[in-house]
PDB file of N, CA and C in Angstrom:
ATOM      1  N   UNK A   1     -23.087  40.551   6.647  1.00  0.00           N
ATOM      2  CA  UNK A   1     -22.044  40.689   5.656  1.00  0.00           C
ATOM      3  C   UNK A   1     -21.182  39.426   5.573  1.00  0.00           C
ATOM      4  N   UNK A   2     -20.972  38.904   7.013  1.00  0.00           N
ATOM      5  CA  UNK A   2     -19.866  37.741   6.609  1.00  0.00           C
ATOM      6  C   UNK A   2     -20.866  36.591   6.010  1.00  0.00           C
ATOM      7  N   UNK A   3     -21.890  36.102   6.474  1.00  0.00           N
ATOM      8  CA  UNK A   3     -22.449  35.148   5.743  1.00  0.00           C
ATOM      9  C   UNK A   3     -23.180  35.748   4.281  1.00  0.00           C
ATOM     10  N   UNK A   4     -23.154  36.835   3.673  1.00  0.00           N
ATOM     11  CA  UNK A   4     -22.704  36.821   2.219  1.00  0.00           C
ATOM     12  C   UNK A   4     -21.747  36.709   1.378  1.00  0.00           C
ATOM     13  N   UNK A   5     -20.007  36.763   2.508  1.00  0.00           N
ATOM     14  CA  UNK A   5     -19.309  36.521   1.833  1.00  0.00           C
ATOM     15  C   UNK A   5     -18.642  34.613   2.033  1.00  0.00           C
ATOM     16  N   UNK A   6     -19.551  34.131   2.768  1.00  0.00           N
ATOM     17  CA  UNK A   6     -19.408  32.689   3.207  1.00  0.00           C
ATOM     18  C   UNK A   6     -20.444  32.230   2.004  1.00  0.00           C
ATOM     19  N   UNK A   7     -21.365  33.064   1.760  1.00  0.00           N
ATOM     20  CA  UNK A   7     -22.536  32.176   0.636  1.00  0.00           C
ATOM     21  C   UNK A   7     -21.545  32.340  -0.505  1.00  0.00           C
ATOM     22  N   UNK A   8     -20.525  33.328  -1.215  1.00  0.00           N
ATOM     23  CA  UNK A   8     -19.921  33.540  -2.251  1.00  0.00           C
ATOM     24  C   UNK A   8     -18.764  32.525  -1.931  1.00  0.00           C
ATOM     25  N   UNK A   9     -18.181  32.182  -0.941  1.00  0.00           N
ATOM     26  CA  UNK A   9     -16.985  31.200  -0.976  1.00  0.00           C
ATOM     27  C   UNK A   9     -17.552  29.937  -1.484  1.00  0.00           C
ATOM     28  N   UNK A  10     -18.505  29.800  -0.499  1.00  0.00           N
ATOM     29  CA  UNK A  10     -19.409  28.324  -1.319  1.00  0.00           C
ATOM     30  C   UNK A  10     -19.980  28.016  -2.444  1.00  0.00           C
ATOM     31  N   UNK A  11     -20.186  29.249  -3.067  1.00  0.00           N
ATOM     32  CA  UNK A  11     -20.717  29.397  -4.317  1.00  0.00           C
ATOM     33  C   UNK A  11     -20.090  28.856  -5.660  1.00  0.00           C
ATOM     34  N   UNK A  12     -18.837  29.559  -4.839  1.00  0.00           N
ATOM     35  CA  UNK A  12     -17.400  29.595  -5.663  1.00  0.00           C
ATOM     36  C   UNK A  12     -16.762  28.038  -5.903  1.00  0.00           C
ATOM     37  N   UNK A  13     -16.974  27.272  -4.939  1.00  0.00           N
ATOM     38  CA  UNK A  13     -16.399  26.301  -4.566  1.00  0.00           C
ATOM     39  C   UNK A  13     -17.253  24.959  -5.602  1.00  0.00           C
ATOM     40  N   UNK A  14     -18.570  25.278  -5.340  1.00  0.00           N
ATOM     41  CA  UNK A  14     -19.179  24.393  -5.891  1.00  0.00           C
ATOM     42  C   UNK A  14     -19.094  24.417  -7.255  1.00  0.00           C
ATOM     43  N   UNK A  15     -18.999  25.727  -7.741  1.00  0.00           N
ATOM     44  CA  UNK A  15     -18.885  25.619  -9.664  1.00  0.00           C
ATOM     45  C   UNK A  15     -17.583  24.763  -9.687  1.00  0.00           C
ATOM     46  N   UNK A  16     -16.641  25.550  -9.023  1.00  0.00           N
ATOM     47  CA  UNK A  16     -15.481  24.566  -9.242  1.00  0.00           C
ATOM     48  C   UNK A  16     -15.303  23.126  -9.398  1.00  0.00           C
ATOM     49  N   UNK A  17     -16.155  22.795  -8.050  1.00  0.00           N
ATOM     50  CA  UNK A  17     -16.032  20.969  -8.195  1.00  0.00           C
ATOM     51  C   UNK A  17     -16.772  20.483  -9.225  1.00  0.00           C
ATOM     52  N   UNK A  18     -18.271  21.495  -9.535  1.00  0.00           N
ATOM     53  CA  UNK A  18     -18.862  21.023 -10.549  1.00  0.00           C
ATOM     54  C   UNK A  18     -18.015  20.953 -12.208  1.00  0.00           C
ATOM     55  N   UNK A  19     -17.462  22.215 -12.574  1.00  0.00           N
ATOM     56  CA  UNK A  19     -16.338  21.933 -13.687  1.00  0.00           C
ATOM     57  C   UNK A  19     -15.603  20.840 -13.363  1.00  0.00           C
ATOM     58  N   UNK A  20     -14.889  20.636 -12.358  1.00  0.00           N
ATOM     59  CA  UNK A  20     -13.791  19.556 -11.971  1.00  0.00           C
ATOM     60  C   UNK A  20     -15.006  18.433 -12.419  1.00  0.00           C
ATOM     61  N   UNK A  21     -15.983  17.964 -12.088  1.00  0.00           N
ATOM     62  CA  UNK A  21     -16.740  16.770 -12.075  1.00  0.00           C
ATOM     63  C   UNK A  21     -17.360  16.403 -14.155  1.00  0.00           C
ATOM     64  N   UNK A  22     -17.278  17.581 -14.465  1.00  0.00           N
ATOM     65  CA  UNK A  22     -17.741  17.369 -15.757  1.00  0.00           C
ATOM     66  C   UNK A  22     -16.296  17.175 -16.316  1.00  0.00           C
ATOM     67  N   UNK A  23     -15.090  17.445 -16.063  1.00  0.00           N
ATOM     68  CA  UNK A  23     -13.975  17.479 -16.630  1.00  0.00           C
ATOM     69  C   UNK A  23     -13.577  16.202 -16.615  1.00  0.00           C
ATOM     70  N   UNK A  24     -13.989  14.925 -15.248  1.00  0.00           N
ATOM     71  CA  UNK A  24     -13.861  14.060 -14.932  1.00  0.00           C
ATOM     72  C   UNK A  24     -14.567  12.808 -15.931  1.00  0.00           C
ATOM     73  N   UNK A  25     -15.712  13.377 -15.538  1.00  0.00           N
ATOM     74  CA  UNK A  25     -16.815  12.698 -16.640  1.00  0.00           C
ATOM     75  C   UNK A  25     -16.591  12.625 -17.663  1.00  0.00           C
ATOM     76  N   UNK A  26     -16.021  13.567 -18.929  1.00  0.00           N
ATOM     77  CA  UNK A  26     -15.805  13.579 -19.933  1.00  0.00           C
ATOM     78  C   UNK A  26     -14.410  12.623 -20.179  1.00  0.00           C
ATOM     79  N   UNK A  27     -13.453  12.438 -19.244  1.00  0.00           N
ATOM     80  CA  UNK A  27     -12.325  12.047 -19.548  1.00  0.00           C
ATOM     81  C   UNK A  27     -12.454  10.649 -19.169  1.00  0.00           C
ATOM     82  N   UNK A  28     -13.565  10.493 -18.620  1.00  0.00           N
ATOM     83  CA  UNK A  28     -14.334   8.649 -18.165  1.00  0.00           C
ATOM     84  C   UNK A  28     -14.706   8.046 -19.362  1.00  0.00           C
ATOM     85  N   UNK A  29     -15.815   9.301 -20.035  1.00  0.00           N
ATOM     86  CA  UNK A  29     -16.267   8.610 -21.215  1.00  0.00           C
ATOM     87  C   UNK A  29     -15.173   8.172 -22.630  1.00  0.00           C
ATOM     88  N   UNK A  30     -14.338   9.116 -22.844  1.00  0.00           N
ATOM     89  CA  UNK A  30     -13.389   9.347 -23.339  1.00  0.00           C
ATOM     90  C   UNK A  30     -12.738   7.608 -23.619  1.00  0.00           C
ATOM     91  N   UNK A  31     -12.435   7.411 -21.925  1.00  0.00           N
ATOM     92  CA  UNK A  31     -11.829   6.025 -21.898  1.00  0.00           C
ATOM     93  C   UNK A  31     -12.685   4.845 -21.969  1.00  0.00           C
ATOM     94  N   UNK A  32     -13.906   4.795 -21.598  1.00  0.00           N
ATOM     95  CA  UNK A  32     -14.497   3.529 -22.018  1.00  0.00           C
ATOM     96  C   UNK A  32     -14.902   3.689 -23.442  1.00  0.00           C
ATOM     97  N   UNK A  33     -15.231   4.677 -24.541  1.00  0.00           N
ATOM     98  CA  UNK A  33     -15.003   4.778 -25.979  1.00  0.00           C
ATOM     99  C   UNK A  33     -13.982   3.871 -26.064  1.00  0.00           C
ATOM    100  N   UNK A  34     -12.533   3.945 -25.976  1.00  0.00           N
ATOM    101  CA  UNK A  34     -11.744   3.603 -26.322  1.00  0.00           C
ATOM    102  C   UNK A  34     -11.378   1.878 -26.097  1.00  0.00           C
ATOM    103  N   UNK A  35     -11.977   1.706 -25.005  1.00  0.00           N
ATOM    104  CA  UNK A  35     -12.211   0.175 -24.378  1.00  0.00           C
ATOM    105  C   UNK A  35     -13.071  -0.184 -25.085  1.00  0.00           C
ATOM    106  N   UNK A  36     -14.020   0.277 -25.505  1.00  0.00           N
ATOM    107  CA  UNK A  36     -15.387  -0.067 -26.338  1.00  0.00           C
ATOM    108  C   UNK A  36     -14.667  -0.257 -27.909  1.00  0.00           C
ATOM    109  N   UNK A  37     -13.787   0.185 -27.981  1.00  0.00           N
ATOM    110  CA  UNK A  37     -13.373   0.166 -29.596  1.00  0.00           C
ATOM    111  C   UNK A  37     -12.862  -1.411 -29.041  1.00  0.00           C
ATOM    112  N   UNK A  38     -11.262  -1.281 -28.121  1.00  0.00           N
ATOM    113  CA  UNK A  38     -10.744  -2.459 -28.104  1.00  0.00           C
ATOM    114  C   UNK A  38     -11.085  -3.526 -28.049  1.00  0.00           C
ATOM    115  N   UNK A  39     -12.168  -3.744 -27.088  1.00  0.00           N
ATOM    116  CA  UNK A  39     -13.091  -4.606 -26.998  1.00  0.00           C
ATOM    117  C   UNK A  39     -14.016  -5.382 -28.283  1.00  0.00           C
ATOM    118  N   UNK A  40     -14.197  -4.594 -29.210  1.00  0.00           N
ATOM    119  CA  UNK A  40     -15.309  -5.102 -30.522  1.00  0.00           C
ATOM    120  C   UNK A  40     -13.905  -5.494 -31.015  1.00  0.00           C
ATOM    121  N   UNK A  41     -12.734  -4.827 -31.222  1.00  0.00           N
ATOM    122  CA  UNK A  41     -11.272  -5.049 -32.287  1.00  0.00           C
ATOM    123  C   UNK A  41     -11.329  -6.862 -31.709  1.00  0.00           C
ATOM    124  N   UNK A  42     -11.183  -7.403 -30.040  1.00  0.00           N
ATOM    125  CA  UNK A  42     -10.918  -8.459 -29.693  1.00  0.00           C
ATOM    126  C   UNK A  42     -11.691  -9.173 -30.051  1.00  0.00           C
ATOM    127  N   UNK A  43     -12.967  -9.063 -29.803  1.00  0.00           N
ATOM    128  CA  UNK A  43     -14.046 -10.015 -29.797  1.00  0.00           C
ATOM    129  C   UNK A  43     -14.346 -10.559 -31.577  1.00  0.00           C
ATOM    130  N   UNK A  44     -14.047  -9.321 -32.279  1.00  0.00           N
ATOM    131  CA  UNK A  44     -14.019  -9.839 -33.821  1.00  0.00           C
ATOM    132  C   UNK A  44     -12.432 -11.084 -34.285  1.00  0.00           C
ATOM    133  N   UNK A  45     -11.665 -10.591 -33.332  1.00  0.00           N
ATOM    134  CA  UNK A  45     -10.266 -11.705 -33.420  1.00  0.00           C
ATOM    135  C   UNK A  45     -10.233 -12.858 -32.995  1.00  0.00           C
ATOM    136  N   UNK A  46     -11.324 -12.612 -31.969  1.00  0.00           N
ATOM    137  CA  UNK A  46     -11.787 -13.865 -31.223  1.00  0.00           C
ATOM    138  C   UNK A  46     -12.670 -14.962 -32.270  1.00  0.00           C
ATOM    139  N   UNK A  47     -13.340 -14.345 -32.625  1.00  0.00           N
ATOM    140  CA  UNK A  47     -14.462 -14.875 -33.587  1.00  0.00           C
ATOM    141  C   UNK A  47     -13.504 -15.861 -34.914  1.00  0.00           C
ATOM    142  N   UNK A  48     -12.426 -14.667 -35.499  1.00  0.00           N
ATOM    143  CA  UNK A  48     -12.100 -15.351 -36.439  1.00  0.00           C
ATOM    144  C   UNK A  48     -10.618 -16.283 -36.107  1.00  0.00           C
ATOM    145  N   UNK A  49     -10.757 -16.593 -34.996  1.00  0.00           N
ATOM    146  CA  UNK A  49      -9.599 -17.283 -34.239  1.00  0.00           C
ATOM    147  C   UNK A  49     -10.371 -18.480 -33.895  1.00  0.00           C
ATOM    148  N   UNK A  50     -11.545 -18.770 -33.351  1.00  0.00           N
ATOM    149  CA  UNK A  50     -12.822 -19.636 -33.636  1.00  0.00           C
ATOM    150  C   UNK A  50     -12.891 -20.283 -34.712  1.00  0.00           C
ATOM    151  N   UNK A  51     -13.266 -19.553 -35.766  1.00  0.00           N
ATOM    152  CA  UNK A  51     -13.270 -19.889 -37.196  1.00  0.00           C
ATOM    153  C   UNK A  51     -12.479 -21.191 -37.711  1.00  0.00           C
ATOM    154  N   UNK A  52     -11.397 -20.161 -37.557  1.00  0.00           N
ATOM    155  CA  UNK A  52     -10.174 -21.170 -38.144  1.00  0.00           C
ATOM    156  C   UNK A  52      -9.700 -22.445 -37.240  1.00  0.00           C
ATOM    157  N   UNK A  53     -10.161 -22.343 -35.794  1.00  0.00           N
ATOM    158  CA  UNK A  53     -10.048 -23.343 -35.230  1.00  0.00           C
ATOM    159  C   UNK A  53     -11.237 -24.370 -35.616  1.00  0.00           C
ATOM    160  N   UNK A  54     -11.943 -23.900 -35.978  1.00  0.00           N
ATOM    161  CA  UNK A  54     -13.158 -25.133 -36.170  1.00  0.00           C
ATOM    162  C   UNK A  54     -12.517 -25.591 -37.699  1.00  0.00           C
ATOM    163  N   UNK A  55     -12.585 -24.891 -38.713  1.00  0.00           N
ATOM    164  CA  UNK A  55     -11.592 -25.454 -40.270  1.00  0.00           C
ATOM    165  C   UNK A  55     -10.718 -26.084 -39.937  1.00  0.00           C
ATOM    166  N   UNK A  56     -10.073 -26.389 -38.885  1.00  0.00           N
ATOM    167  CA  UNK A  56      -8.885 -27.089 -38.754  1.00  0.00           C
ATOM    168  C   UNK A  56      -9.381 -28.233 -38.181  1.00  0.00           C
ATOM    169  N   UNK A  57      -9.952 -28.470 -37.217  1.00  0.00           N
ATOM    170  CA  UNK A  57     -10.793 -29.600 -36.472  1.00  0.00           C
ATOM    171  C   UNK A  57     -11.204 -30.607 -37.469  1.00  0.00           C
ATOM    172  N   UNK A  58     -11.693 -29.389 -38.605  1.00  0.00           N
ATOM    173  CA  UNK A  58     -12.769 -30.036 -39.779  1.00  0.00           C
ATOM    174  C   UNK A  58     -12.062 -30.739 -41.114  1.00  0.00           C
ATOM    175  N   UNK A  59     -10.879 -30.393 -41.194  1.00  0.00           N
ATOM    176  CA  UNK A  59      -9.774 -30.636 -42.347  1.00  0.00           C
ATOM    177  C   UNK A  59     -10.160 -30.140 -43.082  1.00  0.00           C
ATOM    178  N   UNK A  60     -10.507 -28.491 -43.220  1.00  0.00           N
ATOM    179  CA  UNK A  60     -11.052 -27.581 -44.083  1.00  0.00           C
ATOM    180  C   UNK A  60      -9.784 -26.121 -43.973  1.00  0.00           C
ATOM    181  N   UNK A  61      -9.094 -26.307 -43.219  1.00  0.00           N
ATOM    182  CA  UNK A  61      -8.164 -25.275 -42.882  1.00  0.00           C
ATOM    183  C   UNK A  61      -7.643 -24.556 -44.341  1.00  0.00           C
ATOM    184  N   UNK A  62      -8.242 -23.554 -44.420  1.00  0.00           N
ATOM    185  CA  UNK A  62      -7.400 -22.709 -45.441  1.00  0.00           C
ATOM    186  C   UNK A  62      -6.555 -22.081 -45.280  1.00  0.00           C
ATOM    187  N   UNK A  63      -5.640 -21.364 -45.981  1.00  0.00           N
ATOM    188  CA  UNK A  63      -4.946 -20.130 -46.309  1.00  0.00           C
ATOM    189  C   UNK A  63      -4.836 -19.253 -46.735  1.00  0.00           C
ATOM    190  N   UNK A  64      -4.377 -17.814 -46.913  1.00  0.00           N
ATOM    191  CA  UNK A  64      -4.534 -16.819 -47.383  1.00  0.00           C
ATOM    192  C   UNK A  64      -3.381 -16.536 -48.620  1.00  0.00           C
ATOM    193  N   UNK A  65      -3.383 -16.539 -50.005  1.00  0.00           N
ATOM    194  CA  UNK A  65      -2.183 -16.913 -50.626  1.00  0.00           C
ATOM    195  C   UNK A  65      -1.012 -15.545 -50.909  1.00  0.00           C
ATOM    196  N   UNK A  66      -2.255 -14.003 -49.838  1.00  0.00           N
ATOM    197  CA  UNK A  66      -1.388 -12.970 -49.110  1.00  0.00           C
ATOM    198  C   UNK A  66      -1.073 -12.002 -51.209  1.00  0.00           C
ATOM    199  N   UNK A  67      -1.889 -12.367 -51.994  1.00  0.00           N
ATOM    200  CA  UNK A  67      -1.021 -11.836 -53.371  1.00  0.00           C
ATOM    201  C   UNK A  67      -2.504 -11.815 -53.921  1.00  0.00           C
ATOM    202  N   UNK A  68      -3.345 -13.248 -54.343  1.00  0.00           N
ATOM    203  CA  UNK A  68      -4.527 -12.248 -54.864  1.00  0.00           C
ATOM    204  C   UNK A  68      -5.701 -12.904 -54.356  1.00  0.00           C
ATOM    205  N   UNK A  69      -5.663 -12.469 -52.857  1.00  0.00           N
ATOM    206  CA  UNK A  69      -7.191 -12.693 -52.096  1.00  0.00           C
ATOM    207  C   UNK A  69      -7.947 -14.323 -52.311  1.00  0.00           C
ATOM    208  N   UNK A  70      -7.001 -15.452 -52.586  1.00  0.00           N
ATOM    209  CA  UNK A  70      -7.468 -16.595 -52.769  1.00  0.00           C
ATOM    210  C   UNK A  70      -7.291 -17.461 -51.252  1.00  0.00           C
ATOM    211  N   UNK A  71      -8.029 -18.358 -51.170  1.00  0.00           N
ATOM    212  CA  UNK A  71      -7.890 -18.957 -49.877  1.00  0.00           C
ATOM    213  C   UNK A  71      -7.575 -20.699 -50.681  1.00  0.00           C
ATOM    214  N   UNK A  72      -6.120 -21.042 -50.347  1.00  0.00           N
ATOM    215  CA  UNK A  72      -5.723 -22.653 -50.671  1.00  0.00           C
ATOM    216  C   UNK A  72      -6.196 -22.976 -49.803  1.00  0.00           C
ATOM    217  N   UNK A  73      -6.546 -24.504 -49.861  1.00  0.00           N
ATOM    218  CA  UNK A  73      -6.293 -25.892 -48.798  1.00  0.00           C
ATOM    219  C   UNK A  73      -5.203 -25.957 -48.612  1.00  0.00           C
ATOM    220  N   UNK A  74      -5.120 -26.215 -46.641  1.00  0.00           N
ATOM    221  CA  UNK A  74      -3.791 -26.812 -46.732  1.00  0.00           C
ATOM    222  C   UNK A  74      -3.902 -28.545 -46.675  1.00  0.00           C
ATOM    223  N   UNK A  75      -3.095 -29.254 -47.322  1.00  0.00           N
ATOM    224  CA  UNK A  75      -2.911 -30.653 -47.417  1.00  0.00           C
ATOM    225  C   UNK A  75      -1.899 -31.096 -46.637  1.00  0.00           C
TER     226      UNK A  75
END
């Protein structure tokens, strides 16, 4: 009798950690999604932070004239 109610404590125990472990997991993935977003957001800022550093190197540096989607030279 007692080691059926020792197999049910353990029984008990393990779903638990197992919920606890999927609860974990999910809230892991959760956060590298979110790193995974930030990460592509940087690397595309990066890129066009590149960009404009090479137009400038090049005396090609434009601008944005912010009213109707035209890009000036700056002189």
């Amino acid at each position: 009798m007692i080691c059926v109610v020792k197999c049910q404590v353990l029984t008990k125990e393990y779903y638990a950690l197992q919920t606890s472990m999927e609860k974990r997991v999910s809230e892991l993935e959760m956060v590298v999604t979110e790193k995974s977003v930030k990460l592509t957001t940087y690397e595309k800022l990066e890129h066009e932070l590149d960009e404009v550093v090479l137009q400038a190197a090049d005396g090609q540096f434009l601008i944005d004239d912010g009213m109707h989607g035209c890009k000036l030279p700056i002189n």
